[in-house]
Protein backbone atom coordinates (compact mmCIF):
# COMPACT_ATOMS: atom_id res chain seq x y z
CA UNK A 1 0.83 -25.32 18.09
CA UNK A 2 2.88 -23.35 20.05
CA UNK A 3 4.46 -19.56 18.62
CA UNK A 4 6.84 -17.11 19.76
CA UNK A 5 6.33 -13.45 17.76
CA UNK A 6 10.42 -12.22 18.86
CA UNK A 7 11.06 -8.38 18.42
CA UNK A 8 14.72 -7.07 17.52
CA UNK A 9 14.60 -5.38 20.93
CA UNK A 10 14.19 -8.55 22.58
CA UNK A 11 10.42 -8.19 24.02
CA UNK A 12 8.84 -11.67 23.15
CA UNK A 13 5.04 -12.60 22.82
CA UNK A 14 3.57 -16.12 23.14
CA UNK A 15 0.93 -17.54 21.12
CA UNK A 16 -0.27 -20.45 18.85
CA UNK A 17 -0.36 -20.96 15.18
CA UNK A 18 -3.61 -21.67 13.63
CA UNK A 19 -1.39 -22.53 10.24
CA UNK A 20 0.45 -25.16 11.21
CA UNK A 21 4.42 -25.08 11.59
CA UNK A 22 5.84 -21.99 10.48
CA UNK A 23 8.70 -19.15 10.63
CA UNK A 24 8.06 -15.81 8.80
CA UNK A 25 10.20 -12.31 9.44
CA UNK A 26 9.65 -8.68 8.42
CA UNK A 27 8.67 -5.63 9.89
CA UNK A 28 5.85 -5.72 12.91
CA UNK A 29 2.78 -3.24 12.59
CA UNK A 30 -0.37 -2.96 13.82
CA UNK A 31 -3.68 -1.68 11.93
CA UNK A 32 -6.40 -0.73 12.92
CA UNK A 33 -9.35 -1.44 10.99
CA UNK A 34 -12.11 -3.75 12.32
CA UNK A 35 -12.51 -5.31 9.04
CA UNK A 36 -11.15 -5.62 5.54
CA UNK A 37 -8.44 -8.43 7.02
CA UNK A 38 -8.68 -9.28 3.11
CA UNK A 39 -8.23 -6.23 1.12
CA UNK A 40 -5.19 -5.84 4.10
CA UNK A 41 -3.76 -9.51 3.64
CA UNK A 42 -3.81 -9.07 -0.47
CA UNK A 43 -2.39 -5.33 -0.44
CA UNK A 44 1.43 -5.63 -2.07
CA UNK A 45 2.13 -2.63 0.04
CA UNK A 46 2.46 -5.24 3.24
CA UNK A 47 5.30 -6.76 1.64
CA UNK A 48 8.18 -7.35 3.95
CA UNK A 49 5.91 -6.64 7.03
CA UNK A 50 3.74 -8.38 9.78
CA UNK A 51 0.45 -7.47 10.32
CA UNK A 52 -0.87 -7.00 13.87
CA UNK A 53 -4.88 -6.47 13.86
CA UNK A 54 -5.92 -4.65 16.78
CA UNK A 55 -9.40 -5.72 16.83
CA UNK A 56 -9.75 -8.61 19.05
CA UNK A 57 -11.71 -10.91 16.77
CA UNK A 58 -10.82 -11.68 13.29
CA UNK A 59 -12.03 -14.20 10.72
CA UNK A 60 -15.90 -14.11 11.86
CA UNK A 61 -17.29 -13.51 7.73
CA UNK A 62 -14.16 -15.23 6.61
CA UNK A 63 -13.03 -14.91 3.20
CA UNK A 64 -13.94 -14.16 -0.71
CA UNK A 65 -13.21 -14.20 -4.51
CA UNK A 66 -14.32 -10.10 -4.72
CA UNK A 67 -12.44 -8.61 -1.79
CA UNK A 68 -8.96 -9.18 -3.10
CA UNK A 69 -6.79 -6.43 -4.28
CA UNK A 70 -4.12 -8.56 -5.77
CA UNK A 71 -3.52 -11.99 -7.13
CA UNK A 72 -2.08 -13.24 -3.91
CA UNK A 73 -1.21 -12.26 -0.24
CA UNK A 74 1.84 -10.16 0.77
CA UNK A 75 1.73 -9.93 3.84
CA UNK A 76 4.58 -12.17 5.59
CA UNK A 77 2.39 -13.14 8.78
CA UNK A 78 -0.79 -12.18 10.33
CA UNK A 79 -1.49 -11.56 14.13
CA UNK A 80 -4.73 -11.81 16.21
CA UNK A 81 -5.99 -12.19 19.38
CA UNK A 82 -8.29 -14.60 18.40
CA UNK A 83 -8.99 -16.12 14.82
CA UNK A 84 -12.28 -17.28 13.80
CA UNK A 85 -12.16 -21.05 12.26
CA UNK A 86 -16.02 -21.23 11.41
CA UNK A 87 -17.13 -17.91 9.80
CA UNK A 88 -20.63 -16.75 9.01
CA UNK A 89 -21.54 -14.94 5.93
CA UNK A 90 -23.19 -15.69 2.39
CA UNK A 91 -20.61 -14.79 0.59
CA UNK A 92 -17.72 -16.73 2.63
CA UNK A 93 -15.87 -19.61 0.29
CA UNK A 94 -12.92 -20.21 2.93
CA UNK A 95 -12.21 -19.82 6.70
CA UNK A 96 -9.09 -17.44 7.74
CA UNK A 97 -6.65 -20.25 8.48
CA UNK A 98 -7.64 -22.69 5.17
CA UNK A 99 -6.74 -19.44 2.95
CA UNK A 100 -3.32 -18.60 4.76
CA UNK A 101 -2.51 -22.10 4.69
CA UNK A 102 -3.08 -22.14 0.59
CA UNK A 103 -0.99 -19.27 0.27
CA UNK A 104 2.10 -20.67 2.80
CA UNK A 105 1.32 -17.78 5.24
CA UNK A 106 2.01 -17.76 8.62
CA UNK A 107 -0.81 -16.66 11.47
CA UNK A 108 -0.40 -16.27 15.14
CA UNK A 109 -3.23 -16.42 18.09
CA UNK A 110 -2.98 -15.92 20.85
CA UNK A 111 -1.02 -12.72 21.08
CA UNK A 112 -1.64 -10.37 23.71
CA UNK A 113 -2.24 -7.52 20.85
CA UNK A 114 -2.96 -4.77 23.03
CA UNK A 115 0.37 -5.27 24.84
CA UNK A 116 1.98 -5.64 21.14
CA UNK A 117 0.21 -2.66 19.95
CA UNK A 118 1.24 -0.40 22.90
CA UNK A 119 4.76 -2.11 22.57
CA UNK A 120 5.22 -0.70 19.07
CA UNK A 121 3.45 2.82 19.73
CA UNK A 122 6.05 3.17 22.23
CA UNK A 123 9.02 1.52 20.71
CA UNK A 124 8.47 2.17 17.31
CA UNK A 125 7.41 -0.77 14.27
CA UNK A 126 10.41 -3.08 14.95
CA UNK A 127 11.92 -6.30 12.76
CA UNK A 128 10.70 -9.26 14.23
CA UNK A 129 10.35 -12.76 13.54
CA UNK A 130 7.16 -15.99 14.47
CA UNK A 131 8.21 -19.34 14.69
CA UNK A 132 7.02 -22.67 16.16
CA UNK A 133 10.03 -23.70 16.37
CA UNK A 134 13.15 -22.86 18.80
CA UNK A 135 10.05 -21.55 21.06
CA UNK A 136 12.28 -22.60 23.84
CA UNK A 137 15.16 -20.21 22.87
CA UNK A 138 13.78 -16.96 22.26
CA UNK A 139 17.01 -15.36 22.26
CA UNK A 140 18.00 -17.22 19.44
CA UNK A 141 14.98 -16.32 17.70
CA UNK A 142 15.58 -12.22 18.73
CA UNK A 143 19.03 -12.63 17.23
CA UNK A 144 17.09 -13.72 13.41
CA UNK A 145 15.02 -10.80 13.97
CA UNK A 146 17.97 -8.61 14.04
CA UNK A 147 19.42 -9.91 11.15
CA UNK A 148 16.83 -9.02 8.90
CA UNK A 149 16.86 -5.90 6.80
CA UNK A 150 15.91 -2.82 7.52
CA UNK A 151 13.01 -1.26 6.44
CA UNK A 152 14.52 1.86 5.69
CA UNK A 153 16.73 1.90 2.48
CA UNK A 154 15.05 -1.19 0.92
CA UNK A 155 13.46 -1.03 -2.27
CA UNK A 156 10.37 -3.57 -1.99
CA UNK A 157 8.50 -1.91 -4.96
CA UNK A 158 10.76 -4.19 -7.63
CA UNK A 159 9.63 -7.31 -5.36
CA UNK A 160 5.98 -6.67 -6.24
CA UNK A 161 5.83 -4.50 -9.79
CA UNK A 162 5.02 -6.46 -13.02
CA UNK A 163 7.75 -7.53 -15.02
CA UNK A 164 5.27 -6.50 -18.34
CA UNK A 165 2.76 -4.16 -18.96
CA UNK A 166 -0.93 -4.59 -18.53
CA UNK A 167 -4.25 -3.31 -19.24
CA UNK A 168 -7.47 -3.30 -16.77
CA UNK A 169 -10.76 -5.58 -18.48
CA UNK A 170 -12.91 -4.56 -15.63
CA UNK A 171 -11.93 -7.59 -13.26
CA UNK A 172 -8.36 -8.66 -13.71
CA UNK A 173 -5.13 -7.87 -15.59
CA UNK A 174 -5.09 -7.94 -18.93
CA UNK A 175 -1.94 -9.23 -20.91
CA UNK A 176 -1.27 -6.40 -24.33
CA UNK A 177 1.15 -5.93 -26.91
CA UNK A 178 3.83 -3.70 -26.80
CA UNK A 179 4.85 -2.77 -30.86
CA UNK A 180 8.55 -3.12 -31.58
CA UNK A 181 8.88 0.18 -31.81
CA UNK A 182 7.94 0.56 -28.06
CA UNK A 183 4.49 2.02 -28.69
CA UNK A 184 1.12 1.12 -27.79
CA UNK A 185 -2.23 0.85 -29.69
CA UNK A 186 -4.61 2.04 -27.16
CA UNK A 187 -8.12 0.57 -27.34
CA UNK A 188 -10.38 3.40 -26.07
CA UNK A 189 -10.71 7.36 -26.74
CA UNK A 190 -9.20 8.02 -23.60
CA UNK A 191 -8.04 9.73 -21.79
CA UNK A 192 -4.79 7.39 -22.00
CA UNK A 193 -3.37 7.01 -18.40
CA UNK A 194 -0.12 5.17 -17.88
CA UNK A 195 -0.45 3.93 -14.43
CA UNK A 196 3.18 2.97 -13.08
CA UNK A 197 2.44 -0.43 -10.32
CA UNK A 198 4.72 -0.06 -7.31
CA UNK A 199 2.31 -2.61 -5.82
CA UNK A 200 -1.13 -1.57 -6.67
CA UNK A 201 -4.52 -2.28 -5.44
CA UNK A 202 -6.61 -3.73 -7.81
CA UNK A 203 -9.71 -0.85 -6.69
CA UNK A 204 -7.51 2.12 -8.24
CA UNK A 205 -7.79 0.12 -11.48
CA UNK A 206 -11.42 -0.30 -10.93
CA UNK A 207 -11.84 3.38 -10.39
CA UNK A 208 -10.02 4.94 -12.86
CA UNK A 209 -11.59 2.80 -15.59
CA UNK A 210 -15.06 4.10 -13.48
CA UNK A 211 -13.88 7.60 -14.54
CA UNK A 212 -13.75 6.66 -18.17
CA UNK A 213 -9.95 6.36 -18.47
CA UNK A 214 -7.71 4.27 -20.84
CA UNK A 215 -5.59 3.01 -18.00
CA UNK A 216 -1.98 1.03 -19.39
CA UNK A 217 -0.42 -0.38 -16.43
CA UNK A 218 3.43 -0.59 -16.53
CA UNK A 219 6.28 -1.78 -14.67
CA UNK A 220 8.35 0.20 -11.54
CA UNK A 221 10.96 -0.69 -14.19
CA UNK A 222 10.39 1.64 -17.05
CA UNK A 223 12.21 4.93 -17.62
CA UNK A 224 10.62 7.97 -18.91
CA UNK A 225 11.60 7.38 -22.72
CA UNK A 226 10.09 4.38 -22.21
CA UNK A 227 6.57 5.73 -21.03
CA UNK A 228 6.61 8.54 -23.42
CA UNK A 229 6.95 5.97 -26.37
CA UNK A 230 3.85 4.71 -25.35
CA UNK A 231 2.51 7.52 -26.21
CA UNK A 232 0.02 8.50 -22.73
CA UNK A 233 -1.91 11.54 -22.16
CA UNK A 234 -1.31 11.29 -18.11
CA UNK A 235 0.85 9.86 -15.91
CA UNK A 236 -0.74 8.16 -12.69
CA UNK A 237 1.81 6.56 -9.57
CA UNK A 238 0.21 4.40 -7.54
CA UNK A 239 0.64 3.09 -3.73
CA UNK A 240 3.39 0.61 -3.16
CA UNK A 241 5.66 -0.90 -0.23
CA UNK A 242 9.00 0.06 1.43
CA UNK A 243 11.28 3.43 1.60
CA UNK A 244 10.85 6.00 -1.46
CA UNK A 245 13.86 7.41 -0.98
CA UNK A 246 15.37 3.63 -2.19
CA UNK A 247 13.63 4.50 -5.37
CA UNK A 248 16.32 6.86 -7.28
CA UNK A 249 15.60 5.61 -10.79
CA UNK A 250 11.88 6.28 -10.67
CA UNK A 251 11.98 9.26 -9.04
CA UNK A 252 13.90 10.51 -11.88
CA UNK A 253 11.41 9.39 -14.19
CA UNK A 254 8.39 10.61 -12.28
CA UNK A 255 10.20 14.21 -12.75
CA UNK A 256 10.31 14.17 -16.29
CA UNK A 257 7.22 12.83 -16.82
CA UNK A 258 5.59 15.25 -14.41
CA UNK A 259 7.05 17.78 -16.49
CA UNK A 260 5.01 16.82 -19.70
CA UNK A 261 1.77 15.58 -18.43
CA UNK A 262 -0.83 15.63 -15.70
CA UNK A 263 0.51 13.50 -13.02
CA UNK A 264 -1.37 12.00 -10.24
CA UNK A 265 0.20 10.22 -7.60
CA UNK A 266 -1.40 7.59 -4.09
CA UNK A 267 0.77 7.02 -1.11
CA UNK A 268 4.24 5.62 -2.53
CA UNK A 269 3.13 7.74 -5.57
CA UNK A 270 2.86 10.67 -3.35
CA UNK A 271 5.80 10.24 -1.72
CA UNK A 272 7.67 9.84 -5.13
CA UNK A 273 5.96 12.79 -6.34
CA UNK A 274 7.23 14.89 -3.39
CA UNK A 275 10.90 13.65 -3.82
CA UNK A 276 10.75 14.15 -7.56
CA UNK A 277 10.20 18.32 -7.12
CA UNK A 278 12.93 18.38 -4.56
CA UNK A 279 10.95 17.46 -0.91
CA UNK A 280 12.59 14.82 1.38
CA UNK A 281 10.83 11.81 3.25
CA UNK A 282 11.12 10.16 6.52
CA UNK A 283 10.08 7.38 8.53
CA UNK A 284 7.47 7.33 10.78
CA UNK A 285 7.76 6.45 14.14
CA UNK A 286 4.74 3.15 14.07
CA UNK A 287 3.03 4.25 10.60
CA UNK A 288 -0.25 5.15 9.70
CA UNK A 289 -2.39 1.50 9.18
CA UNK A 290 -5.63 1.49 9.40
CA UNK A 291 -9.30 3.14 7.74
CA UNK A 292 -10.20 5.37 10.66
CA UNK A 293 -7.48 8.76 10.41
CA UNK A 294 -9.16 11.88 9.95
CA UNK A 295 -7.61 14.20 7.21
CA UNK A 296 -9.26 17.61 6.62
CA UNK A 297 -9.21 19.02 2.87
CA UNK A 298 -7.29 22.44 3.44
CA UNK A 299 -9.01 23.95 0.51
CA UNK A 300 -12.86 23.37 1.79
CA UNK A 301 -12.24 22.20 5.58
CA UNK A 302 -14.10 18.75 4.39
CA UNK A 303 -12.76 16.23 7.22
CA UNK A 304 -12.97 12.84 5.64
CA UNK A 305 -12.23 9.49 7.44
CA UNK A 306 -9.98 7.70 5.60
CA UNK A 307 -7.83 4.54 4.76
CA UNK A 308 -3.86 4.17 5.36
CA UNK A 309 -0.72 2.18 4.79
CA UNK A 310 1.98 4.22 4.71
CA UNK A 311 5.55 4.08 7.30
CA UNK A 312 7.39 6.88 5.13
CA UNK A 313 5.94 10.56 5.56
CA UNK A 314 6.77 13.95 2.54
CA UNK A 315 8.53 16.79 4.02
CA UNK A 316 8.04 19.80 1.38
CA UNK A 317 9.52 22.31 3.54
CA UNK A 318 11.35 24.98 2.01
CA UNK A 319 10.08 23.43 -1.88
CA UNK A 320 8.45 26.47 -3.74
CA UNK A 321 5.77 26.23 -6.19
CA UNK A 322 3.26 23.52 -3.69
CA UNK A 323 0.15 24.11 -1.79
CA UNK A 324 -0.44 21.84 0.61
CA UNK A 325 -3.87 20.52 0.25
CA UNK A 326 -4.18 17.91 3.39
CA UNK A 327 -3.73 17.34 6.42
CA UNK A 328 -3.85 14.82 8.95
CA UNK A 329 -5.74 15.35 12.03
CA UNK A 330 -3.88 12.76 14.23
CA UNK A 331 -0.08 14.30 14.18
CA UNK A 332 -0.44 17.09 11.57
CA UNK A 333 2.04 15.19 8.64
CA UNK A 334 1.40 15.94 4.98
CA UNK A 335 -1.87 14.18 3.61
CA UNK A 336 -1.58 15.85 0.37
CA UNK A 337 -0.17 18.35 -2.49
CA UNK A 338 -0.88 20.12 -5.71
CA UNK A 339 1.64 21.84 -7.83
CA UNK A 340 0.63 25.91 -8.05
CA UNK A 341 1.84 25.86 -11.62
CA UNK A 342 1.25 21.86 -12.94
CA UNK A 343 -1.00 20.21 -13.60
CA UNK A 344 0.09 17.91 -10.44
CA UNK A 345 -1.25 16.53 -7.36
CA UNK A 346 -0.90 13.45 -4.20
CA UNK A 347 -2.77 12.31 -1.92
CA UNK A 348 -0.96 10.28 0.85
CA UNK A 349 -4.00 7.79 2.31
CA UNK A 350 -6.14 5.49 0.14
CA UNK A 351 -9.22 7.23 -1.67
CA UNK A 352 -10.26 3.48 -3.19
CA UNK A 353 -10.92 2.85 0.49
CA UNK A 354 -10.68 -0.95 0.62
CA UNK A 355 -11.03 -1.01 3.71
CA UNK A 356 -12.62 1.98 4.69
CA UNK A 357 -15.40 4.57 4.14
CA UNK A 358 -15.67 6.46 0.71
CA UNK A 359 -14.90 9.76 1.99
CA UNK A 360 -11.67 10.49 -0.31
CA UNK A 361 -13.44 8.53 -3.37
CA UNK A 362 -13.38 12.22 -4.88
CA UNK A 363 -9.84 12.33 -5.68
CA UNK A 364 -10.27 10.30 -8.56
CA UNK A 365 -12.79 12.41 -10.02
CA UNK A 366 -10.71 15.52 -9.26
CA UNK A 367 -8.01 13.60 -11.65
CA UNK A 368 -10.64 13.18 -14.37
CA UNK A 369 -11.77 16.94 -14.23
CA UNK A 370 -7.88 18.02 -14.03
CA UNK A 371 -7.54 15.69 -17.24
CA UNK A 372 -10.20 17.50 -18.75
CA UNK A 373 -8.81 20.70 -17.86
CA UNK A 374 -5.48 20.06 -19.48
CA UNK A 375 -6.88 17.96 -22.64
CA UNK A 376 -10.15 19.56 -23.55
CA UNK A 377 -12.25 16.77 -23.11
């Protein structure tokens, strides 16, 4: 079936759905992994944007129950080159197309995505729109794209945060009970975590209960009052989509909390981190998306290879009281902090690294030793 992927600045690109009739809008990216369409198509950070895979082929070992980092897919459409219908590996339950279909996804073939991907390093990631229909009047279809919102300014963490609390059994969410009085009767020795979800990946969870942590997941939602009631031991922000800067109520909290306990903080985290002790963000030109940038540990000159979704970049220029701690090799933005005094640091990429290598995997066990540091055991 025919498609038509329009960008706001008017540059169309033809191809063919392989999930039937559809229109879908958001932001257009590339990324440029060679795998882990999964972990990518189930990451809440993708909310509100269109995923261009630069790797030609996608769909050959088609699709899972275990490589999911969410309940659902976020992403509002996927675009390949070419999508594989019949794919080949033991443990495959579903093709590409059959499990964007059961999630009312759109995906595009078809798509000349080396011309797209060069169209947005040049351009910049633009709004854009895919439908199969009004493929004859792409100017009409341009015109939608420009009527969508802008990615800067929009807060897309309260689209994907809990509306309740949660707890981690290993696997899935876990439902709990909040007392009335707003407390919490944690189930482990701890160390008791609460781990705020701006849209997190289900393999932070995983690895922060590998590091023997009490993890409580709460809402974008809750104030600082509200955490402290709960009575943690450390505070942990996690990745999540759209601009930071949109986020004025919990960057407030994330400053009073970091003020009280050890505070850890991934991607959105780190960005709300870095506003929270006065630093600024901006937006990135086409984004960092993919598990192959190089960031080099300032402290050791370790290079590790590592996994990104990010469009928003920290500026702590002129901020006292921060060491920066990495750096990205590609275009020398901030990778990562620690406070000099607190017991406080970021990273900006993805140490779970799904997709990607394990090369950051360490920064959750710096977290546990920091905990240690602070709490005597």
């Amino acid at each position: 079936m025919k498609a038509i992927l329009a960008l706001e600045d008017g540059t169309c690109f033809p191809g063919r759905s392989f999930t039937g009739e559809c229109f879908a809008g958001g932001e257009a990216i590339f990324n440029t992994g060679m795998s882990g369409y999964q972990e990518i198509l189930t990451d809440p950070s993708y909310v509100g944007q269109m995923v261009a895979m630069t790797s030609p082929h996608i769909g050959n070992y088609g699709v899972n129950e275990q490589d999911v980092e969410s309940s659902r897919i976020f992403v509002e459409a996927f675009i390949v080159k070419e999508c594989c219908k019949t794919p080949s590996n033991w443990r495959s339950v579903s093709s590409l197309p059959d499990y964007l279909i059961r999630h009312g996804v759109a995906g595009i073939e078809g798509v000349d995505t080396r011309a797209l991907t060069r169209h947005l390093r040049i351009h910049g990631a633009q709004r854009g729109v895919i439908s199969t229909s009004d493929t004859d009047d792409p100017a009409k279809l341009v015109q939608k794209a420009r009527e969508l919102p802008a990615m800067e300014g929009s807060n897309l963490a309260g689209a994907v945060t809990p509306t309740q609390p949660y707890a981690w059994d290993g696997a899935r969410p876990k439902p709990v009970t909040i007392r009335p009085d707003g407390g919490y009767d944690w189930p482990g020795p701890g160390p008791r975590v609460a781990v705020y979800d701006f849209g997190i990946k289900w393999n932070i969870l995983r690895l922060l209960a590998a590091q023997g942590l009490d993890v409580l997941v709460v809402p974008a939602s809750y104030d600082a009052d509200r955490v402290k009631k709960l009575a943690p031991e450390a505070i942990f922000l996690s990745n999540g989509p759209g601009d930071p800067a949109a986020l004025t109520e919990v960057v407030h909290a994330a400053r009073v909390l970091a003020d009280s306990y050890p505070t850890a903080g991934i991607c959105l985290g780190h960005q709300i981190l870095g506003l929270a002790f006065g630093g600024t963000t901006y937006k990135l030109k086409f984004g960092h998306h993919g598990c192959n940038h190089p960031v080099m540990d300032v402290r050791t000159g370790h290079i590790a290879i590592t996994s990104q979704n990010h469009g928003f970049c920290v500026d702590l220029g002129g901020v006292d009281g921060f060491a920066t701690t990495h750096v990205n090799l590609n275009d020398r933005t901030l990778e990562g902090f620690a406070h000099l005094k607190k017991p406080v640091i970021a990273i900006q990429h993805h140490p779970e690294a799904s997709p990607g290598p394990h090369d950051s995997r360490y920064f959750f066990k710096e977290f546990r030793e920091m905990l240690s540091k602070e709490l005597g055991r």
